[in-house]
PDB file of N, CA and C in Angstrom:
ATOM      1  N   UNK A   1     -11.298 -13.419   0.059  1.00  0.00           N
ATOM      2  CA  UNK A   1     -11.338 -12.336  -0.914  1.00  0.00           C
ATOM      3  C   UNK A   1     -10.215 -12.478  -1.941  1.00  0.00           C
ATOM      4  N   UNK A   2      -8.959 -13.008  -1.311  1.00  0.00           N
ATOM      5  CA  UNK A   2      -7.970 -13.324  -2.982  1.00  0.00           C
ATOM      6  C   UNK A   2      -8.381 -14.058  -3.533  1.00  0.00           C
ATOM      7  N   UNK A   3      -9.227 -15.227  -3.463  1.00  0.00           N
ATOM      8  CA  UNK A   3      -9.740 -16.345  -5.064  1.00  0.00           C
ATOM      9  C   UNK A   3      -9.889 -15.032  -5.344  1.00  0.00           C
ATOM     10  N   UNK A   4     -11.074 -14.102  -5.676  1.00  0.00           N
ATOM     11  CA  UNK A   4     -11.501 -12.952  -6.312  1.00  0.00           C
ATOM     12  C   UNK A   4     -10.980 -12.382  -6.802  1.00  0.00           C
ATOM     13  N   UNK A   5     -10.039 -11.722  -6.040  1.00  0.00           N
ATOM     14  CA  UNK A   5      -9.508 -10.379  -6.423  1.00  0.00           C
ATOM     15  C   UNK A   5      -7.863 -10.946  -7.054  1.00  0.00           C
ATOM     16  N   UNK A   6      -7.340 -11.671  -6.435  1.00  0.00           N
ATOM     17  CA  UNK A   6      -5.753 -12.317  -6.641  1.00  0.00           C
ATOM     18  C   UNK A   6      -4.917 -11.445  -7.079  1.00  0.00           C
ATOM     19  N   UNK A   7      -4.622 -10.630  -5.642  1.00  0.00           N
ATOM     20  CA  UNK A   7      -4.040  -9.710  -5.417  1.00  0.00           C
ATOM     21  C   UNK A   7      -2.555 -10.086  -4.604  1.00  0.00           C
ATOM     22  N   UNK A   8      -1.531  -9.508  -5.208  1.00  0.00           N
ATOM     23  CA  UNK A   8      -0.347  -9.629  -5.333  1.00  0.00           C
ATOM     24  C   UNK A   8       0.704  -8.670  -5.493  1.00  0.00           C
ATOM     25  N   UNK A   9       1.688  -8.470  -4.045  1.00  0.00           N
ATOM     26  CA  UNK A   9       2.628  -7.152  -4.060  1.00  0.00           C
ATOM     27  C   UNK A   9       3.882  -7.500  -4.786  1.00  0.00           C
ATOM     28  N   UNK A  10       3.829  -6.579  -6.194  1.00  0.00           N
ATOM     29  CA  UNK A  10       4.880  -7.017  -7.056  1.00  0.00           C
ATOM     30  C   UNK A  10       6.007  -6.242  -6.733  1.00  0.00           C
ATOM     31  N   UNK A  11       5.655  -5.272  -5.737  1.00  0.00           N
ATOM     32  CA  UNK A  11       7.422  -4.441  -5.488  1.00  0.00           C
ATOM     33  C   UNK A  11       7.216  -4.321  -3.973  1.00  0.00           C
ATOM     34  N   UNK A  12       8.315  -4.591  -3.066  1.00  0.00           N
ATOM     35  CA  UNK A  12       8.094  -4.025  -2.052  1.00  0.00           C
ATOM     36  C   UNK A  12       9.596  -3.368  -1.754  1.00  0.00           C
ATOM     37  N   UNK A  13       9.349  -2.006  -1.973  1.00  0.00           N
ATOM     38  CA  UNK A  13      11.050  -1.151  -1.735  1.00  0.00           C
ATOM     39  C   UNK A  13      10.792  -0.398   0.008  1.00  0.00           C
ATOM     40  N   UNK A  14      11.821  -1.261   0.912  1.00  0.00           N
ATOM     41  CA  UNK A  14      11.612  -0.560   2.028  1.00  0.00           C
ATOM     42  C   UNK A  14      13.355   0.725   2.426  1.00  0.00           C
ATOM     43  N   UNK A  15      12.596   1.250   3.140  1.00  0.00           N
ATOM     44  CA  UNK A  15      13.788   2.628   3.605  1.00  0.00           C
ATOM     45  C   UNK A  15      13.851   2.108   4.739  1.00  0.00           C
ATOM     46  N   UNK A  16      15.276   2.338   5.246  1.00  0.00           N
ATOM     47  CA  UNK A  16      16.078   2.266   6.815  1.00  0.00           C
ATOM     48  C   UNK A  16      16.806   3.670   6.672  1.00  0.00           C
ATOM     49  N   UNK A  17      15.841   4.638   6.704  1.00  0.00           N
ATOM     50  CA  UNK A  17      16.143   5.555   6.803  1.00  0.00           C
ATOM     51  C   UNK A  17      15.749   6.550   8.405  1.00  0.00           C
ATOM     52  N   UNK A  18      15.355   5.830   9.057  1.00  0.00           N
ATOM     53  CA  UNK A  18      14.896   6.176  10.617  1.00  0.00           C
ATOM     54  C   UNK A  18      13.720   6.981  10.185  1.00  0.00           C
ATOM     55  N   UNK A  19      13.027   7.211   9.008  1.00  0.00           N
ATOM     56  CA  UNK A  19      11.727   7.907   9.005  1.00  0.00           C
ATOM     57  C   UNK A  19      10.502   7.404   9.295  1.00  0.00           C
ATOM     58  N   UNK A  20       9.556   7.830   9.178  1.00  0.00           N
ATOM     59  CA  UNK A  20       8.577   7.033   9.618  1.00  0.00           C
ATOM     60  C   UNK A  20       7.526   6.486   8.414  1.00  0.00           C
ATOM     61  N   UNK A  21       8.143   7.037   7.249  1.00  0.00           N
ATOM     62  CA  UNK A  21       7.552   6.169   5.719  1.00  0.00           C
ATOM     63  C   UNK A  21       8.653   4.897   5.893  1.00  0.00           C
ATOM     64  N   UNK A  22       8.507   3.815   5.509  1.00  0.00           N
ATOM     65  CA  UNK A  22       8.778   2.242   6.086  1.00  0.00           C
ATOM     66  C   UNK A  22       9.216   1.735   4.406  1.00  0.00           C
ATOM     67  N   UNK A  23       8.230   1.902   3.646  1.00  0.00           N
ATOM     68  CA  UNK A  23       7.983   1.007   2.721  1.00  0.00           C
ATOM     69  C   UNK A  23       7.515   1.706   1.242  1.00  0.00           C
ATOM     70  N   UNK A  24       7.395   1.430   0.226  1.00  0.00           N
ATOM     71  CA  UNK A  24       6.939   1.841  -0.884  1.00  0.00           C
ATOM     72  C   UNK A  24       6.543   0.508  -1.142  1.00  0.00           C
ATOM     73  N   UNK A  25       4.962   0.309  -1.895  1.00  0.00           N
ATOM     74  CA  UNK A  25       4.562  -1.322  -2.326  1.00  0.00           C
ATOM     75  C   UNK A  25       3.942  -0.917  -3.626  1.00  0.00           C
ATOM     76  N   UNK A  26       4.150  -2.020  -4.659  1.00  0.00           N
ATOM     77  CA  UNK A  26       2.922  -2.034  -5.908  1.00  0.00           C
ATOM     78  C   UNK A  26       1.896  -3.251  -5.407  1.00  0.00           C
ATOM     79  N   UNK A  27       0.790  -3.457  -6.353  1.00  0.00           N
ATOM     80  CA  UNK A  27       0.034  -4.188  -6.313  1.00  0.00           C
ATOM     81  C   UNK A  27      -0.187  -4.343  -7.248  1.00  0.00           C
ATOM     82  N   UNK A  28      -0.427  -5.743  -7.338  1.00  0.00           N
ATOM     83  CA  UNK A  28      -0.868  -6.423  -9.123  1.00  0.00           C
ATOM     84  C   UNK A  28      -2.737  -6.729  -9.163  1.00  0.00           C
ATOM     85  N   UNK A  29      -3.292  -6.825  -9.475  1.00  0.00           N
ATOM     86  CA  UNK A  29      -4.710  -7.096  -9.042  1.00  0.00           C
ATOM     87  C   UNK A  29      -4.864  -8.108 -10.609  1.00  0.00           C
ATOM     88  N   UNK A  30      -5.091  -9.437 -10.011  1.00  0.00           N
ATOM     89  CA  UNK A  30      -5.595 -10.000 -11.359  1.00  0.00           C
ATOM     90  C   UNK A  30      -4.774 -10.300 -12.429  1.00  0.00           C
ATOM     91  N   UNK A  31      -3.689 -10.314 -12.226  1.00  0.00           N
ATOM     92  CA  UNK A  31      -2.752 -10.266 -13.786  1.00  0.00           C
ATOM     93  C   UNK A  31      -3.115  -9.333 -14.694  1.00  0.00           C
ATOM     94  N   UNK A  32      -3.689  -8.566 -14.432  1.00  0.00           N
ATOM     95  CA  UNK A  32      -4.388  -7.244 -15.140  1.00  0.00           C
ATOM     96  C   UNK A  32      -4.312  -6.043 -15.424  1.00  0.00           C
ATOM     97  N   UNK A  33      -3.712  -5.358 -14.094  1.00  0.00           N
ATOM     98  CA  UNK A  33      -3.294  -4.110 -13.911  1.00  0.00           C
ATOM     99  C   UNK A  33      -2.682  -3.810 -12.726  1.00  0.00           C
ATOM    100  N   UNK A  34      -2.186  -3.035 -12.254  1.00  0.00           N
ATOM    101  CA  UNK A  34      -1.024  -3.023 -11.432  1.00  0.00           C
ATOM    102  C   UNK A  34      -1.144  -1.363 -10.884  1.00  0.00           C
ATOM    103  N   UNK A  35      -0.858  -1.285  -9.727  1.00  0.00           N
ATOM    104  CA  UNK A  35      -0.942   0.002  -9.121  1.00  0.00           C
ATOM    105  C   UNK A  35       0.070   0.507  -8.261  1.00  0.00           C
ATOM    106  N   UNK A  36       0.802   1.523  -8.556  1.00  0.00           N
ATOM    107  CA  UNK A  36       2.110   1.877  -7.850  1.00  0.00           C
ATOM    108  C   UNK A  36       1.513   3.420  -6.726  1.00  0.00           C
ATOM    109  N   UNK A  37       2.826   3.075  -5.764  1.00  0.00           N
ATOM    110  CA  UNK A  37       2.761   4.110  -4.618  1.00  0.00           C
ATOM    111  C   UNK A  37       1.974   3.704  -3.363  1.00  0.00           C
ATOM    112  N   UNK A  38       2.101   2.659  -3.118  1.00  0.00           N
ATOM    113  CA  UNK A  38       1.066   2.526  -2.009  1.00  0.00           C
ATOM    114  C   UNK A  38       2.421   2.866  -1.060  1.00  0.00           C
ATOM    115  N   UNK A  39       2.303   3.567   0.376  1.00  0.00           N
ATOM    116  CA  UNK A  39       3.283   3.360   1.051  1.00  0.00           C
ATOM    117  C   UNK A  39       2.581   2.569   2.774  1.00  0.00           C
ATOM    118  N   UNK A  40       3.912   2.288   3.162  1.00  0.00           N
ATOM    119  CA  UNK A  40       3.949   1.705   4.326  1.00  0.00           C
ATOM    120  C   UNK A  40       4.832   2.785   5.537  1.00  0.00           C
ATOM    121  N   UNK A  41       3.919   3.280   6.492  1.00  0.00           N
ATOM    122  CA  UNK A  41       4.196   3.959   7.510  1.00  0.00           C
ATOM    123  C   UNK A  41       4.039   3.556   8.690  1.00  0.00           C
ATOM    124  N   UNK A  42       4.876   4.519   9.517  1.00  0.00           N
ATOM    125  CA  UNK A  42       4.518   3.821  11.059  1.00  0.00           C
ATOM    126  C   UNK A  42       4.099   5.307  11.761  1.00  0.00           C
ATOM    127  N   UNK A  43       2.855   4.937  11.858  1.00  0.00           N
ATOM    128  CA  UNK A  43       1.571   5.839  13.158  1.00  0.00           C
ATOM    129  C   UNK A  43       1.790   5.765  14.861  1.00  0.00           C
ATOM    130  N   UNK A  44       1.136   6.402  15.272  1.00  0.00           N
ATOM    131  CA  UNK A  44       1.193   6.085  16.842  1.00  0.00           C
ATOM    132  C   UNK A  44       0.746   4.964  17.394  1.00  0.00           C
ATOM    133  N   UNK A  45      -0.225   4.724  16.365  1.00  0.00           N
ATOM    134  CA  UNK A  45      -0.987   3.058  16.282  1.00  0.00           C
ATOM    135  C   UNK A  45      -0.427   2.361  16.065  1.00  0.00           C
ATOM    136  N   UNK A  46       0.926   2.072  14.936  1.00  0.00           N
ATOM    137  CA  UNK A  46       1.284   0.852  14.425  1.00  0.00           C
ATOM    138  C   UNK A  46       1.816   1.074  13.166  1.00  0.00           C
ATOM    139  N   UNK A  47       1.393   0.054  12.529  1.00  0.00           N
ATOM    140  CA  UNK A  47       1.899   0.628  10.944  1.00  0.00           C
ATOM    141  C   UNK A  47       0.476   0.800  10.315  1.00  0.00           C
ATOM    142  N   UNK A  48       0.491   1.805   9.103  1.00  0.00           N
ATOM    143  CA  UNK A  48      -0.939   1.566   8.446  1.00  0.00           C
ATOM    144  C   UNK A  48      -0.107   1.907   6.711  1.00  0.00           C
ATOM    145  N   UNK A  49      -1.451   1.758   6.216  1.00  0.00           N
ATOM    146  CA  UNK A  49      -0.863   1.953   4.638  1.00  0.00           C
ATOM    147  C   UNK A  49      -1.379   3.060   4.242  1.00  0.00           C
ATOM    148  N   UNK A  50      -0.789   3.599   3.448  1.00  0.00           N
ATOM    149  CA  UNK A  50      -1.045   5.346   2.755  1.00  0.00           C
ATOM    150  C   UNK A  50      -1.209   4.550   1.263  1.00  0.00           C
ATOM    151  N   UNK A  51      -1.922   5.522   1.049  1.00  0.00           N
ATOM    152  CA  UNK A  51      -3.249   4.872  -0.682  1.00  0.00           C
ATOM    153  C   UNK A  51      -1.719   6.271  -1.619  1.00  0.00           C
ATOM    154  N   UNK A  52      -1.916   5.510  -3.004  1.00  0.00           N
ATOM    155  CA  UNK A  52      -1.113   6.208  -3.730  1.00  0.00           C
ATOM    156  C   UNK A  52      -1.926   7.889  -3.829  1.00  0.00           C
ATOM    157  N   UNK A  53      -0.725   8.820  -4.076  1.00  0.00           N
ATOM    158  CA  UNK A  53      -1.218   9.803  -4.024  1.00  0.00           C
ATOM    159  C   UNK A  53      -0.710  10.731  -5.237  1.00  0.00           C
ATOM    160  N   UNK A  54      -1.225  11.971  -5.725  1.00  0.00           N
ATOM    161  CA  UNK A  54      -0.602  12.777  -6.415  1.00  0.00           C
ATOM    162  C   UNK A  54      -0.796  14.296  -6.170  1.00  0.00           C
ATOM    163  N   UNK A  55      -0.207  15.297  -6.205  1.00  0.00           N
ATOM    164  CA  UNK A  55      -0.193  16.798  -5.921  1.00  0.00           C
ATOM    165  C   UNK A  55      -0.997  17.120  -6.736  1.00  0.00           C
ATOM    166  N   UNK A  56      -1.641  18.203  -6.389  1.00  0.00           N
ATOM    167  CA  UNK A  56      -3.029  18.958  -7.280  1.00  0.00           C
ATOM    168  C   UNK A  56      -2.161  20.278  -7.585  1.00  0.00           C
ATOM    169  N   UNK A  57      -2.519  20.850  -8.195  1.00  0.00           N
ATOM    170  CA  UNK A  57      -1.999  22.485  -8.790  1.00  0.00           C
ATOM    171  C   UNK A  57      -2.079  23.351  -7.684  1.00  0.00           C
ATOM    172  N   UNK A  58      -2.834  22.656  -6.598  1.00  0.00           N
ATOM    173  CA  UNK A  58      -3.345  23.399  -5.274  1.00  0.00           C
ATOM    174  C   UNK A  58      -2.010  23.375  -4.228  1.00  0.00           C
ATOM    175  N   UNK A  59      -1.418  22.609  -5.029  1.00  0.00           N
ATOM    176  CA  UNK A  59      -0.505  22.111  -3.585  1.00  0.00           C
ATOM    177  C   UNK A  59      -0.537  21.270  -3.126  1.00  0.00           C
ATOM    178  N   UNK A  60      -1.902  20.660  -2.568  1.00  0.00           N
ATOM    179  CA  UNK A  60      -2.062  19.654  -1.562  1.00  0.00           C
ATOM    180  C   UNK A  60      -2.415  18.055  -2.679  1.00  0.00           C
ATOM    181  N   UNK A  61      -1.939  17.131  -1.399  1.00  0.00           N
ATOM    182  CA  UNK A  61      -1.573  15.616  -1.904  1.00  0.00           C
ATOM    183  C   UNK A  61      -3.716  15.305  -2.101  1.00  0.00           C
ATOM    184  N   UNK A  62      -3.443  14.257  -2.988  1.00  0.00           N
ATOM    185  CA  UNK A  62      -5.077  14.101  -3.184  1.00  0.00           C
ATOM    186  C   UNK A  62      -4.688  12.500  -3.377  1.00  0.00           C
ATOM    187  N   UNK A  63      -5.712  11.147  -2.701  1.00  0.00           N
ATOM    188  CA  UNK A  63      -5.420   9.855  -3.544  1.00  0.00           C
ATOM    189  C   UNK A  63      -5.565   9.715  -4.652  1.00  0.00           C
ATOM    190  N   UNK A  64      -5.126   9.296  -5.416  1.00  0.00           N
ATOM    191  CA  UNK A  64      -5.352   8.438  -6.946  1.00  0.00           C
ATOM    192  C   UNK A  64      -5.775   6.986  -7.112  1.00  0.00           C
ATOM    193  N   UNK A  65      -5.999   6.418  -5.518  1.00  0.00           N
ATOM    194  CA  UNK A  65      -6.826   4.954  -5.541  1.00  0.00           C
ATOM    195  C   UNK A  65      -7.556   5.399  -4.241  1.00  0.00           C
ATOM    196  N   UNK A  66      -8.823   4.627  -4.062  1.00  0.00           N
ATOM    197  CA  UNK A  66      -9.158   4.699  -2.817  1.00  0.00           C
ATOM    198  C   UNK A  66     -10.345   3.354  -3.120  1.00  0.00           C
ATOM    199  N   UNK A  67     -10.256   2.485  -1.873  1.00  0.00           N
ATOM    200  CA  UNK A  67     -10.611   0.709  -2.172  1.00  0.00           C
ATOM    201  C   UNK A  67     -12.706   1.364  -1.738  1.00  0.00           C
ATOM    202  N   UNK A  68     -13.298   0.374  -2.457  1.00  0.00           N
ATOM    203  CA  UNK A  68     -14.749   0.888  -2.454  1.00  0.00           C
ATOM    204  C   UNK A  68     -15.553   0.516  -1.246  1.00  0.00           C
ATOM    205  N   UNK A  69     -14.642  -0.363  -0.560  1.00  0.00           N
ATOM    206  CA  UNK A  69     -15.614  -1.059   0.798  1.00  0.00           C
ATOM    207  C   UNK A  69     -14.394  -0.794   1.742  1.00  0.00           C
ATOM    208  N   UNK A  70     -14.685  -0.718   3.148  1.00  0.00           N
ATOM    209  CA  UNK A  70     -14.098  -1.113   4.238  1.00  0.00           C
ATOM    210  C   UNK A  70     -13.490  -2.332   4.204  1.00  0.00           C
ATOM    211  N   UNK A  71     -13.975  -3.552   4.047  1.00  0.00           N
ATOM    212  CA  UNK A  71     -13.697  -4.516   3.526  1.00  0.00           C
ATOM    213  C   UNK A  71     -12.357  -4.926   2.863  1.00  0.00           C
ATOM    214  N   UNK A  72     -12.908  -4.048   1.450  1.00  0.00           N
ATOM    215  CA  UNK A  72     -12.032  -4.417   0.378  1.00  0.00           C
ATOM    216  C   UNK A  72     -10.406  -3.408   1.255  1.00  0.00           C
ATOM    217  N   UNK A  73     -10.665  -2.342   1.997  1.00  0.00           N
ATOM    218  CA  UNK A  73      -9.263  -1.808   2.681  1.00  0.00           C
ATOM    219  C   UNK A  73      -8.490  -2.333   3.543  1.00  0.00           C
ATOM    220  N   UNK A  74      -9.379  -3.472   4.746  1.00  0.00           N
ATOM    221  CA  UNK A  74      -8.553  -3.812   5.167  1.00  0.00           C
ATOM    222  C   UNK A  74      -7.591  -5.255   4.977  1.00  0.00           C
ATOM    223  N   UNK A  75      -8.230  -5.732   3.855  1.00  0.00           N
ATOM    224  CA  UNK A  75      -8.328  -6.767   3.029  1.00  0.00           C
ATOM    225  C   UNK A  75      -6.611  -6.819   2.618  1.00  0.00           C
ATOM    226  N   UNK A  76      -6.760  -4.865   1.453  1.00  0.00           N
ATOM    227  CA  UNK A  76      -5.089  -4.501   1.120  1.00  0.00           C
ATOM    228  C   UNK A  76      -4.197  -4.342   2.266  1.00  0.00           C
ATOM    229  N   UNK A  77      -4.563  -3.694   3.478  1.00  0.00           N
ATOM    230  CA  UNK A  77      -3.817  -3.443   4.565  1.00  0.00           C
ATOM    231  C   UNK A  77      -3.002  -4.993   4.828  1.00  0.00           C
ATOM    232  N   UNK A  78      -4.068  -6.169   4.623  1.00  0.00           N
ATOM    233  CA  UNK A  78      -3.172  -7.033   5.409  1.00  0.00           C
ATOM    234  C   UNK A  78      -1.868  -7.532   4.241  1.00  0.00           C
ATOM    235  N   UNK A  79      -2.693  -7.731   3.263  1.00  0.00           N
ATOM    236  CA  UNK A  79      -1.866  -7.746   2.001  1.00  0.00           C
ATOM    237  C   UNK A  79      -0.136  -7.660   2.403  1.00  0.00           C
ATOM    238  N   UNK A  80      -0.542  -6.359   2.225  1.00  0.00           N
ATOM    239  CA  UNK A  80       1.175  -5.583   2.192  1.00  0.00           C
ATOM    240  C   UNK A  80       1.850  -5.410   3.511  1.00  0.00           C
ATOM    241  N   UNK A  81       0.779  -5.690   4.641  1.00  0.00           N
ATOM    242  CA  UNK A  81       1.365  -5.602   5.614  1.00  0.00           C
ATOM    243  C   UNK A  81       2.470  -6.494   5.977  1.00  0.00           C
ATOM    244  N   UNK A  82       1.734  -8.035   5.292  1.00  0.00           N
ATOM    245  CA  UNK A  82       2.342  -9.204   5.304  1.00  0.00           C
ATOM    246  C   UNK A  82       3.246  -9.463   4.663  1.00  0.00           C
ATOM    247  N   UNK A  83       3.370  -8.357   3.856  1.00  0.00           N
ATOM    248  CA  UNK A  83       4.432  -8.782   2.569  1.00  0.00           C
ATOM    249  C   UNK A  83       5.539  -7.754   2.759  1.00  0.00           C
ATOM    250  N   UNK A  84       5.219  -6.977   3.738  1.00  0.00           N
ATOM    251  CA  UNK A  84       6.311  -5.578   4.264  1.00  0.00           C
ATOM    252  C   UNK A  84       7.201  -6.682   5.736  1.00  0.00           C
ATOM    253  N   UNK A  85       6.178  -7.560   6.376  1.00  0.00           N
ATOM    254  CA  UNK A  85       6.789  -8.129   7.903  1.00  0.00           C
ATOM    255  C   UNK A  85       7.690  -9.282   7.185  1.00  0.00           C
ATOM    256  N   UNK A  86       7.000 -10.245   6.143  1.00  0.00           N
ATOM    257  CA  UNK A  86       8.041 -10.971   5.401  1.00  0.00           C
ATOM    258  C   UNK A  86       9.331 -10.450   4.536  1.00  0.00           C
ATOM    259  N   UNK A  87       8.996  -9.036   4.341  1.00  0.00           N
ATOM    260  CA  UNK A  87      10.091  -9.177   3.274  1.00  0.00           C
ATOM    261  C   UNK A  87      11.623  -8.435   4.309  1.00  0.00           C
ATOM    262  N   UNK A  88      11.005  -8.011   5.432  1.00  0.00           N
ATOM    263  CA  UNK A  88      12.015  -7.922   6.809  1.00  0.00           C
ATOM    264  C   UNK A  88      12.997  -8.714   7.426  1.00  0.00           C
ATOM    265  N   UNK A  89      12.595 -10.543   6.975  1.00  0.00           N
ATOM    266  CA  UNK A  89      13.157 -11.625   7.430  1.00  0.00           C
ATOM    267  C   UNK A  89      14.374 -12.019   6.448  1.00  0.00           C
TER     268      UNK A  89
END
């Protein structure tokens, strides 16, 4: 799926802050456009990725990306996952 998509984490800002948000990541897609806020958390499961988000007038957090296939999600998951475990070393 990267020949395709050639997708690329252009920021990865992590916290050692003992919380359980890990990471802040961008993504470049294509030399084209670029998408900020993805974060990196740690679940009871593991780590997973939180899709960028923004507050509604309501209060509550709503995404501002969400990937169109299953596929194409876990595709980003490994992405940044890989690029959150490398950028640890």
């Amino acid at each position: 799926m990267n020949e395709v998509l050639n997708v690329k984490v252009d920021r990865m800002s992590r916290l050692e802050n003992g919380s359980k948000l890990k990471a802040f990541c961008d993504l470049v897609f294509g030399d084209l456009f670029f998408v900020k806020g993805f974060r990196v958390v740690e679940g009871e499961k593991g780590l997973f990725i939180g899709m960028p988000q923004q507050k509604g007038s309501n209060g509550k957090w709503y995404n501002i990306f969400t990937p169109a296939t299953k596929e194409l999600a876990e595709y980003l998951k490994e992405v940044m996952l890989d690029a959150y475990k490398h950028n640890a070393e």
